[in-house]
C-alpha atoms as a PDB file:
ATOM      1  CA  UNK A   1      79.444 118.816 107.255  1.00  0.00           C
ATOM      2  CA  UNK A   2      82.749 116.575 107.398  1.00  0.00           C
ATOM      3  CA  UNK A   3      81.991 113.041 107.507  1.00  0.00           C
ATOM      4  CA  UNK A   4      84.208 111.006 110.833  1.00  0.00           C
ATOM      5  CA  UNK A   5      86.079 109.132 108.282  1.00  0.00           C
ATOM      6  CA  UNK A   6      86.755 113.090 105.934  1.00  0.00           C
ATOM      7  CA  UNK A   7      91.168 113.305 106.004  1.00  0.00           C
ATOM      8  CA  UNK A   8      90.459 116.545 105.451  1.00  0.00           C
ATOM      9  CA  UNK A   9      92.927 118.746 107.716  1.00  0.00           C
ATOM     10  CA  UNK A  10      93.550 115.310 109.356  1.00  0.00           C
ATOM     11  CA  UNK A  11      97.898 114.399 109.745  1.00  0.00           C
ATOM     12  CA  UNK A  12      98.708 111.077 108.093  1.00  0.00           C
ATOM     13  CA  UNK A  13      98.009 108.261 109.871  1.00  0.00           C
ATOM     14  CA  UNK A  14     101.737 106.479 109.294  1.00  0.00           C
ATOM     15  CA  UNK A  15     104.489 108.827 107.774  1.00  0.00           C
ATOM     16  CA  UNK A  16     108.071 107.117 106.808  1.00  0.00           C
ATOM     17  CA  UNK A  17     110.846 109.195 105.767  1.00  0.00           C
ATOM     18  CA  UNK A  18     113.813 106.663 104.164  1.00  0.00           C
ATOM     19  CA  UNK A  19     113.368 104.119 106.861  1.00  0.00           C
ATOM     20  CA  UNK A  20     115.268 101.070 106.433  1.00  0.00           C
ATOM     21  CA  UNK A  21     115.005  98.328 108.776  1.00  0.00           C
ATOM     22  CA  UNK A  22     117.880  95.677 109.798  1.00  0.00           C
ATOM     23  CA  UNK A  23     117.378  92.760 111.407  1.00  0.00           C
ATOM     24  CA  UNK A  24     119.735  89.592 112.292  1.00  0.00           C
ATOM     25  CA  UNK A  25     122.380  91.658 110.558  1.00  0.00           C
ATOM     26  CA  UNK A  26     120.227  91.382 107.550  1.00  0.00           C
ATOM     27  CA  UNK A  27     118.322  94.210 105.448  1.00  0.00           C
ATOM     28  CA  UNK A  28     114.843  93.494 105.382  1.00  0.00           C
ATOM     29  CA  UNK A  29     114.002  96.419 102.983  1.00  0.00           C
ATOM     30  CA  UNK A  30     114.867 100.176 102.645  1.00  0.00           C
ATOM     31  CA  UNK A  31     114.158 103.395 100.944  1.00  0.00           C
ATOM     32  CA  UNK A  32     111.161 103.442 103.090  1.00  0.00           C
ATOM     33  CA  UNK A  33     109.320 107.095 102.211  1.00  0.00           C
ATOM     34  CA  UNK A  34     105.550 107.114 102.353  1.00  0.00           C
ATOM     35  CA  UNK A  35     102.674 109.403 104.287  1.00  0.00           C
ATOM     36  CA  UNK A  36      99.448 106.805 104.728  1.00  0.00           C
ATOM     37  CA  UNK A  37      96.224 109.465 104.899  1.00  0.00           C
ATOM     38  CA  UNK A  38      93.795 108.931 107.954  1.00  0.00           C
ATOM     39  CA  UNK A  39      90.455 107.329 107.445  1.00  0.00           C
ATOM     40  CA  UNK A  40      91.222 104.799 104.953  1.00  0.00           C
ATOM     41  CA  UNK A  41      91.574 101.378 104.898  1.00  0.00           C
ATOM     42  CA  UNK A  42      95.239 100.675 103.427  1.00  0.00           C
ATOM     43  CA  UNK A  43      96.553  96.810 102.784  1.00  0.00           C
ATOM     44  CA  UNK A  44     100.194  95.305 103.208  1.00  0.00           C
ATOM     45  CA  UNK A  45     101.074  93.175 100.492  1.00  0.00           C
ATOM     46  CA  UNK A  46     104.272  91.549  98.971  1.00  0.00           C
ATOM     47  CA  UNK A  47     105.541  87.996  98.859  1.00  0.00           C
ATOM     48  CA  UNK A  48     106.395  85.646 102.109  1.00  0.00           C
ATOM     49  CA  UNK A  49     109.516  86.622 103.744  1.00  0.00           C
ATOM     50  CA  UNK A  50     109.475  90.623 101.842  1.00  0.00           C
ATOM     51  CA  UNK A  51     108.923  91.901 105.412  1.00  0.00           C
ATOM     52  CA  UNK A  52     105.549  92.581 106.680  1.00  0.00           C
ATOM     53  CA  UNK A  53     105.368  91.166 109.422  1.00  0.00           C
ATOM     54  CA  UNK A  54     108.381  93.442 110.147  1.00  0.00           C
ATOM     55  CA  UNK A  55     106.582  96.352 108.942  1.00  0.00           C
ATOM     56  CA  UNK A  56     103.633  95.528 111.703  1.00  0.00           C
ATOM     57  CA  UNK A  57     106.532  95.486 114.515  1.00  0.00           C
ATOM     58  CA  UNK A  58     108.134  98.748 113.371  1.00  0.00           C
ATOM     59  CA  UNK A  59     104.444 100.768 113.633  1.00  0.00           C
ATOM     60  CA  UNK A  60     103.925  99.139 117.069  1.00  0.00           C
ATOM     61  CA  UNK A  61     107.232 100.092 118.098  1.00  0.00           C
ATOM     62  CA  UNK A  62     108.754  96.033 118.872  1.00  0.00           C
ATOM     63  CA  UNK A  63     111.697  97.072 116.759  1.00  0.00           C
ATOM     64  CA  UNK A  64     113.989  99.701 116.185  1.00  0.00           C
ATOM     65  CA  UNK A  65     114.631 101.202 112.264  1.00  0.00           C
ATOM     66  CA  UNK A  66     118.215 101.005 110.912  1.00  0.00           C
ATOM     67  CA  UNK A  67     117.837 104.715 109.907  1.00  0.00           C
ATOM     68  CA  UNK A  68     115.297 107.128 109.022  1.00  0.00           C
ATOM     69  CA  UNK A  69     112.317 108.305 110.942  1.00  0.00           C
ATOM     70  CA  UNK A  70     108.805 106.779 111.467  1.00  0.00           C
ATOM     71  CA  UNK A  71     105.632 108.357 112.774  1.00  0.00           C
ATOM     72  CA  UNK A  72     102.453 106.740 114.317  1.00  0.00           C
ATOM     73  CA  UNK A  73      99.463 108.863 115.045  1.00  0.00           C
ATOM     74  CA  UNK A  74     102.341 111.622 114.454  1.00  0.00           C
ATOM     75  CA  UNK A  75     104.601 110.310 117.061  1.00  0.00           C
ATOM     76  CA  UNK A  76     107.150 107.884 117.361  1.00  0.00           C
ATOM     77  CA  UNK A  77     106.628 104.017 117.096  1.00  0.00           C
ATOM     78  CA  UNK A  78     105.847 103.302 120.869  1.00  0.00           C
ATOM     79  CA  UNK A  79     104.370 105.921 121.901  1.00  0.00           C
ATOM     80  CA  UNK A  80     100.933 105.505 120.231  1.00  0.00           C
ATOM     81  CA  UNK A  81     100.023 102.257 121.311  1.00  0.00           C
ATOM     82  CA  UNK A  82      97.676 102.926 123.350  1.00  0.00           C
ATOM     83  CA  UNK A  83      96.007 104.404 120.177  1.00  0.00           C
ATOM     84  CA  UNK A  84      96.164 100.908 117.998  1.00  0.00           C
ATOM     85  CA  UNK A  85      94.097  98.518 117.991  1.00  0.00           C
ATOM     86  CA  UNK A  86      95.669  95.564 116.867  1.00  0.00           C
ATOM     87  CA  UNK A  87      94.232  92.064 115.485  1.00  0.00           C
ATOM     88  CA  UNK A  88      96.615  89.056 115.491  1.00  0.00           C
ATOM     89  CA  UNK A  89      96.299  86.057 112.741  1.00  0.00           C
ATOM     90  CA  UNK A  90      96.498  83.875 115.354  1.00  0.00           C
ATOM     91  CA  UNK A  91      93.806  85.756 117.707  1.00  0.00           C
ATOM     92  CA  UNK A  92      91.853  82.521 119.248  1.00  0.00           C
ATOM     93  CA  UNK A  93      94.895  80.943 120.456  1.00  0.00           C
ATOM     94  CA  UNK A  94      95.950  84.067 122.157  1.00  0.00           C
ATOM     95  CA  UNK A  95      92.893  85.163 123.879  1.00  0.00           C
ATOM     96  CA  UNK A  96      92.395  81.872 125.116  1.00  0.00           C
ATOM     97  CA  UNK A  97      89.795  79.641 123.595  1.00  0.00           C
ATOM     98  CA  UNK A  98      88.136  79.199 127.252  1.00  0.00           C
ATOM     99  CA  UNK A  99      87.440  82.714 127.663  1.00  0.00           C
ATOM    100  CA  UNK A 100      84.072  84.039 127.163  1.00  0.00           C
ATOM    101  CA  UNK A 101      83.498  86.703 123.756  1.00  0.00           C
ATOM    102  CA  UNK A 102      82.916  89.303 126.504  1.00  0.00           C
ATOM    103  CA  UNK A 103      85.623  88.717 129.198  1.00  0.00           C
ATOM    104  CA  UNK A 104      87.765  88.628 125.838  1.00  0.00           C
ATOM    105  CA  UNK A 105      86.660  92.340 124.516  1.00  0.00           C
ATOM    106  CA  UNK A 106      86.656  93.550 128.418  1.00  0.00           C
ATOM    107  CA  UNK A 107      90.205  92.582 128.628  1.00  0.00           C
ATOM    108  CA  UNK A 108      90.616  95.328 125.707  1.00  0.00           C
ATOM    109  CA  UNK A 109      89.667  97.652 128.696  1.00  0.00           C
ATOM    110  CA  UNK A 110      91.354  96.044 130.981  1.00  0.00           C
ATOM    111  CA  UNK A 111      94.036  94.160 130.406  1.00  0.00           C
ATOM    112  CA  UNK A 112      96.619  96.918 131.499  1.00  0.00           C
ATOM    113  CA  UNK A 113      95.273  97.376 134.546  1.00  0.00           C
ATOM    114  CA  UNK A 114      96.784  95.598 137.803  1.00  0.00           C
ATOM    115  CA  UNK A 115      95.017  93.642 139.981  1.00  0.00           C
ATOM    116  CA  UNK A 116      91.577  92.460 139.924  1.00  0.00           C
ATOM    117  CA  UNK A 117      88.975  95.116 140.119  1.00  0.00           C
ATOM    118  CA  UNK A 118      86.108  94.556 138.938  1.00  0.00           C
ATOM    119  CA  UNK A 119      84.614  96.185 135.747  1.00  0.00           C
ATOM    120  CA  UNK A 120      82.634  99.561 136.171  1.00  0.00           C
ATOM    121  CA  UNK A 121      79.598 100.622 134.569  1.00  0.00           C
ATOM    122  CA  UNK A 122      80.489 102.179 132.270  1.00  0.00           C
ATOM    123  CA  UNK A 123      82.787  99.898 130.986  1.00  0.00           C
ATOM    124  CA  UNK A 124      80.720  97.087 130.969  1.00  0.00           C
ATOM    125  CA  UNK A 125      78.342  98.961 128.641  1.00  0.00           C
ATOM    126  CA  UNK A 126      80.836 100.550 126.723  1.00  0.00           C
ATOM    127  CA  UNK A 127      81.789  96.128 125.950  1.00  0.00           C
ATOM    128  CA  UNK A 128      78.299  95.505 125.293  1.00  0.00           C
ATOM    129  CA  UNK A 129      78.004  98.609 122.651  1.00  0.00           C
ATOM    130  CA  UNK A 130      80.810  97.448 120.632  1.00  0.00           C
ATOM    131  CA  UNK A 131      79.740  93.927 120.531  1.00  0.00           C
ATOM    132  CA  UNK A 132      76.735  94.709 119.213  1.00  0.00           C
ATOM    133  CA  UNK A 133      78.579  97.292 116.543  1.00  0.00           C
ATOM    134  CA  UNK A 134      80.459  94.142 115.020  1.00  0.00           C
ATOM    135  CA  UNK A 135      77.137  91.946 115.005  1.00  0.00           C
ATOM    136  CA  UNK A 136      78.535  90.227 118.231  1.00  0.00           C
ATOM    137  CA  UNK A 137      75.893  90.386 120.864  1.00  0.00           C
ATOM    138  CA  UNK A 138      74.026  86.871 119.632  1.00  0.00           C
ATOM    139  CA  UNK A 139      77.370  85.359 121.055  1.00  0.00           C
ATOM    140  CA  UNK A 140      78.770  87.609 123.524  1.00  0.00           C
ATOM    141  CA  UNK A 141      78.196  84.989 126.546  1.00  0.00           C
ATOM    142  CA  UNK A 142      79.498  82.046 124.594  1.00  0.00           C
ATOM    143  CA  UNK A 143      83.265  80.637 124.671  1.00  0.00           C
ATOM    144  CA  UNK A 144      85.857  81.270 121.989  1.00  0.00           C
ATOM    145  CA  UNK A 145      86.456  77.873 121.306  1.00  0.00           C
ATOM    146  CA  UNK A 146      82.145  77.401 120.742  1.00  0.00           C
ATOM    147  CA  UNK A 147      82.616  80.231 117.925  1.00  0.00           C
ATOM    148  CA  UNK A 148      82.958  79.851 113.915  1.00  0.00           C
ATOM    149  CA  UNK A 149      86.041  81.560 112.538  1.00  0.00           C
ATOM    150  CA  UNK A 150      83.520  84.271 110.712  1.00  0.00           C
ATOM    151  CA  UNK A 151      82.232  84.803 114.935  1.00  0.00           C
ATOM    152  CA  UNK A 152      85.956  84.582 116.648  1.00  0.00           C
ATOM    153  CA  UNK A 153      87.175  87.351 113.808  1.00  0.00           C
ATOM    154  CA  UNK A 154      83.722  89.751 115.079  1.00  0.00           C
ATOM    155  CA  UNK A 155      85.420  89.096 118.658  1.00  0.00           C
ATOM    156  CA  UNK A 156      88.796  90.054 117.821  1.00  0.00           C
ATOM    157  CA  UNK A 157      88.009  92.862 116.241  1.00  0.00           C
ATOM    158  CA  UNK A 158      86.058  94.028 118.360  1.00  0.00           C
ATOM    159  CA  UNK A 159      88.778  93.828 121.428  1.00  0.00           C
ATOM    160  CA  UNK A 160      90.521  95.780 119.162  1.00  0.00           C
ATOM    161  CA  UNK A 161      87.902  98.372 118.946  1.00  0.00           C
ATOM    162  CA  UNK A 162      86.912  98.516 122.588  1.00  0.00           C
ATOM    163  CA  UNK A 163      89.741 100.970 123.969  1.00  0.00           C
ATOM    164  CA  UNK A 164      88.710 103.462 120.962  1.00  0.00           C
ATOM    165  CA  UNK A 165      91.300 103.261 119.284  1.00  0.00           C
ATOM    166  CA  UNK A 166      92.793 105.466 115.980  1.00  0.00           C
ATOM    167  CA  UNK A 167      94.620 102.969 114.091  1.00  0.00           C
ATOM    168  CA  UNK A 168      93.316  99.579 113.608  1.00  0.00           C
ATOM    169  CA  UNK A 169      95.820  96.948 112.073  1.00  0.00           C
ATOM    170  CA  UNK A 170      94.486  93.534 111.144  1.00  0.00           C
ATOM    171  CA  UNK A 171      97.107  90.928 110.423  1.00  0.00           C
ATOM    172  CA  UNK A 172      95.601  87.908 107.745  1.00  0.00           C
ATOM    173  CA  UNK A 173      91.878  88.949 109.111  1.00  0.00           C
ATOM    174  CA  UNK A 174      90.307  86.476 106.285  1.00  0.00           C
ATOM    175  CA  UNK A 175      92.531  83.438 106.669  1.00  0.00           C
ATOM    176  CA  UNK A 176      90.550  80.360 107.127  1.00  0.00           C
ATOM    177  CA  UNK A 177      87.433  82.330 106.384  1.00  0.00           C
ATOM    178  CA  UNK A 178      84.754  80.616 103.818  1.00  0.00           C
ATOM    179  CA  UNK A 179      83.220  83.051 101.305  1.00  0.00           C
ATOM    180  CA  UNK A 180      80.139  84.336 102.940  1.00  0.00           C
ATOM    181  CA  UNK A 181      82.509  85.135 105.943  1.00  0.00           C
ATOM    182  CA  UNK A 182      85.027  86.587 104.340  1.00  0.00           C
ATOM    183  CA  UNK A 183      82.442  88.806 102.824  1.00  0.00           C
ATOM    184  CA  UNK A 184      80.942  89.909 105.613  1.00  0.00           C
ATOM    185  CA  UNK A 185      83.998  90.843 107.577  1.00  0.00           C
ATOM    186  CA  UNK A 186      85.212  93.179 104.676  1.00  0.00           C
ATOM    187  CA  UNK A 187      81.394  94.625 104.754  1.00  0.00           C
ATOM    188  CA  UNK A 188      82.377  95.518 108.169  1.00  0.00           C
ATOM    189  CA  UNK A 189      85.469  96.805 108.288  1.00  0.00           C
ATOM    190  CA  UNK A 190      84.092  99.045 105.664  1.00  0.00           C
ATOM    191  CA  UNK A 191      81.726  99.908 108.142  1.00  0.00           C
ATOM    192  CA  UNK A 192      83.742 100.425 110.987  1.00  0.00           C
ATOM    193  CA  UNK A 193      86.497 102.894 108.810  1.00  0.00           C
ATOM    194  CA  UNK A 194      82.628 105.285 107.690  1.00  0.00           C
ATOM    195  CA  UNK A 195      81.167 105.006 111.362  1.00  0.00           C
ATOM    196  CA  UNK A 196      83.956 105.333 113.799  1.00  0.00           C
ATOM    197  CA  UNK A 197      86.911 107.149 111.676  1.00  0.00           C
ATOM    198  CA  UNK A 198      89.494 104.659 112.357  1.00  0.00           C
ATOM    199  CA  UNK A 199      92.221 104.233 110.036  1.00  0.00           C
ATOM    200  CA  UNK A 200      92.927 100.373 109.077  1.00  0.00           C
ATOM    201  CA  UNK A 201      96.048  98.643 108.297  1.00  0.00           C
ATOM    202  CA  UNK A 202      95.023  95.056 106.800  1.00  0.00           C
ATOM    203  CA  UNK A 203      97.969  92.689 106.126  1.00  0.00           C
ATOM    204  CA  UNK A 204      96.863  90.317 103.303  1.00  0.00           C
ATOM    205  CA  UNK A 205      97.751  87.421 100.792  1.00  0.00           C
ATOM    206  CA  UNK A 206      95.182  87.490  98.522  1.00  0.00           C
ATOM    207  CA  UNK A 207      93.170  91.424  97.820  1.00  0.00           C
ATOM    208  CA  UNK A 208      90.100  89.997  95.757  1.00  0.00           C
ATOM    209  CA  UNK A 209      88.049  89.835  98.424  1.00  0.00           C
ATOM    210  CA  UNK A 210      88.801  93.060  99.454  1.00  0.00           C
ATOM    211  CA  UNK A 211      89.519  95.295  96.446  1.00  0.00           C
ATOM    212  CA  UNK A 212      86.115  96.523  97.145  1.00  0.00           C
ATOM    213  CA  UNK A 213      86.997  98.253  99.949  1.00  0.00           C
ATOM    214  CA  UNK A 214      90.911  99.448  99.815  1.00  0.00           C
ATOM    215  CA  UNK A 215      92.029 102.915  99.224  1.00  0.00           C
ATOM    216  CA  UNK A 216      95.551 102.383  99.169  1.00  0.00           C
ATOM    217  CA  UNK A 217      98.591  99.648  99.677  1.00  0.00           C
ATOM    218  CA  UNK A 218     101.963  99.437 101.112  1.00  0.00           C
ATOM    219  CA  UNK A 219     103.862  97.015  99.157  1.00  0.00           C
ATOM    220  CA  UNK A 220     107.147  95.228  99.680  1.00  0.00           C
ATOM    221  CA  UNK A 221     109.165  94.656  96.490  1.00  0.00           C
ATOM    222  CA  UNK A 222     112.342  94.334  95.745  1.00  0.00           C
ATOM    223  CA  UNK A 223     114.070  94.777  99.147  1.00  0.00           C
ATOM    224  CA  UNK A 224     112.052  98.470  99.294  1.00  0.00           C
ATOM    225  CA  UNK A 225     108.509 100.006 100.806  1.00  0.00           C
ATOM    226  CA  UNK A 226     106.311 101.387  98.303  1.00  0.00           C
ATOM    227  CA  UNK A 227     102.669 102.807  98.745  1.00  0.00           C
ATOM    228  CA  UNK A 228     100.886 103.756  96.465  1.00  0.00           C
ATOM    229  CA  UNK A 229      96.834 104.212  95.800  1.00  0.00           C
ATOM    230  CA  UNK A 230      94.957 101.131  94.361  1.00  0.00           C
ATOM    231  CA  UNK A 231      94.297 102.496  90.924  1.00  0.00           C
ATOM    232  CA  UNK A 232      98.102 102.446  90.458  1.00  0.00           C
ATOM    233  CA  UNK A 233      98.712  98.558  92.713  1.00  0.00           C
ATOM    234  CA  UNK A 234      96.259  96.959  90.611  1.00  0.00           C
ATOM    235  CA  UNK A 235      98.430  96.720  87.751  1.00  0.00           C
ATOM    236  CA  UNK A 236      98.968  93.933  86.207  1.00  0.00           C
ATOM    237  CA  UNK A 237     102.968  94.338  86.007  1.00  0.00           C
ATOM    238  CA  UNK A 238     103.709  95.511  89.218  1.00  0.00           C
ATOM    239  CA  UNK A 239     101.509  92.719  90.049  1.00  0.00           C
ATOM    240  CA  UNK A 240     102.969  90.011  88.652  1.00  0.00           C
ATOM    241  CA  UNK A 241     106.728  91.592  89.476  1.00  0.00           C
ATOM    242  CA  UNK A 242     105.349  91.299  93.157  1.00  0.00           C
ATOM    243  CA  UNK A 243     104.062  87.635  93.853  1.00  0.00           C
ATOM    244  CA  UNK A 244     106.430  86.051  91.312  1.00  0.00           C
ATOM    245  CA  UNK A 245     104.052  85.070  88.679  1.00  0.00           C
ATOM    246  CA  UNK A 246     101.169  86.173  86.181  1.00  0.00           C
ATOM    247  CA  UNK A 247      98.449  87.682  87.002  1.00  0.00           C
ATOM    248  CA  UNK A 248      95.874  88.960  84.915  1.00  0.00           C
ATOM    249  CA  UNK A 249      93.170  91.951  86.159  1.00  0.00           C
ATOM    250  CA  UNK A 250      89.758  91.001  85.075  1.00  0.00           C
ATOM    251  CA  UNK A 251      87.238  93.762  84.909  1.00  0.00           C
ATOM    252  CA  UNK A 252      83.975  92.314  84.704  1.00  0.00           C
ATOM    253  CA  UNK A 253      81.037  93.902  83.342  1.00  0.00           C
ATOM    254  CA  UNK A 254      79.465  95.267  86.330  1.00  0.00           C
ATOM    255  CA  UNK A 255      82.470  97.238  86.887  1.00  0.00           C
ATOM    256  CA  UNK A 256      84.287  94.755  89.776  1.00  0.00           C
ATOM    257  CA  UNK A 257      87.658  93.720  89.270  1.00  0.00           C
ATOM    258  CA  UNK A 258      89.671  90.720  90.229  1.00  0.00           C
ATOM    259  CA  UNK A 259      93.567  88.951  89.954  1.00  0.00           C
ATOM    260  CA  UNK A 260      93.852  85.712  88.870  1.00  0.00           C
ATOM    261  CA  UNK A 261      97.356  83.853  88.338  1.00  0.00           C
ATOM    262  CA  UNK A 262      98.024  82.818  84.507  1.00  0.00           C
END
């Protein structure tokens, strides 16, 4: 029995064929060629100002590539969105930090739709059934700006999550985040890539906390997109070559690794 999260038979989630992207009159980076599988959870790493947040706005179709040809879901950028979840770094301030945890999410139902109808049924429970799937319900009547950052992250992510979507990108999901929370948020998007099949994109700075859980990286060096699978990013070269300084991979006896900077 195939498992919902099994790429088995399953097109790539992202596939890039020499995509270069121009922007200002500037190249941002090139020689963009890379298929991303379905069902994993891949990370976005390189230094500040290598291009990711480009990268984000190229898969959700805000920009246009210099040259080559990029595929989303298996169609062009744009024309999958309604398949993409997406999770902002700067979520609270965009929802709103007056709006309720569920009026947020619903809006992930609704927020195309003209007018103001009221919410069926059915999609009223389908809010209250994802809530509960990212450990929201507790706080589902309470007001963004009344939530911890470990509670607003359940929130977004689960506005993200509402519409069903097959992609789910997360842009700096852990920033601001104490341990425990970051913790737990990894535990879950582990969760949510096993139970619901969704592939996840997760921008991120620093991968300790979620080397756990990664399958696979897109990485922004030297003016090009790379991606490769973790066993080959954690390196301690290509490593260092990327964020401009030492780092060292620890392996620790119970088989976890980390990077520190040297």
């Amino acid at each position: 029995m195939s498992t919902p999260n099994s790429t088995a038979q399953r097109d790539p989630a992202l596939a890039f064929s020499d995509v270069s992207v121009v922007r200002g009159g500037r190249l941002i980076w090139s020689e963009g060629t890379f298929e991303v599988p379905a069902g994993g959870i891949t990370a976005v790493i390189g230094s500040n100002g290598s291009g990711k947040t480009t990268l984000l706005q190229v898969i959700l179709g805000l920009i246009r590539v210099a040259s080559g040809e990029v595929l989303v879901l298996g169609k062009p950028p744009g024309e999958a969105t309604d398949s993409i979840g997406y999770v902002p770094q700067n979520y609270a301030a965009a929802a709103g930090n007056a709006v309720r945890s569920c009026d947020a999410v619903l809006l992930g139902l609704t927020g195309k739709r003209w007018g103001f109808a009221r919410a069926s049924a059915d999609e009223r429970h389908r809010v209250e059934e994802i809530l509960a799937a990212v450990g929201a319900t507790p706080f589902a009547h309470r007001r963004l700006s009344q939530l911890s950052g470990g509670q607003r992250q359940r929130v977004a992510i689960a506005e993200a999550l509402v519409g069903r979507p097959k992609l789910l990108i997360l842009d700096e999901p852990l920033t601001a985040l104490d341990l425990r929370n970051q913790r737990e948020i990894v535990r879950l998007l582990a969760r949510i890539r096993d139970e619901f099949g969704v592939t996840i994109l997760v921008v991120a700075h620093d991968l300790n906390p979620l080397l756990g859980v990664l399958d696979s990286a897109i990485y922004l060096l030297d003016g090009h997109a790379h991606f490769d699978v973790m066993d080959e990013v954690v390196d301690e070269g290509l490593l260092s070559h990327l964020y401009g300084t030492s780092i060292q991979v620890v392996h620790t006896p119970q088989g976890d690794l980390y990077m520190r900077s040297i």
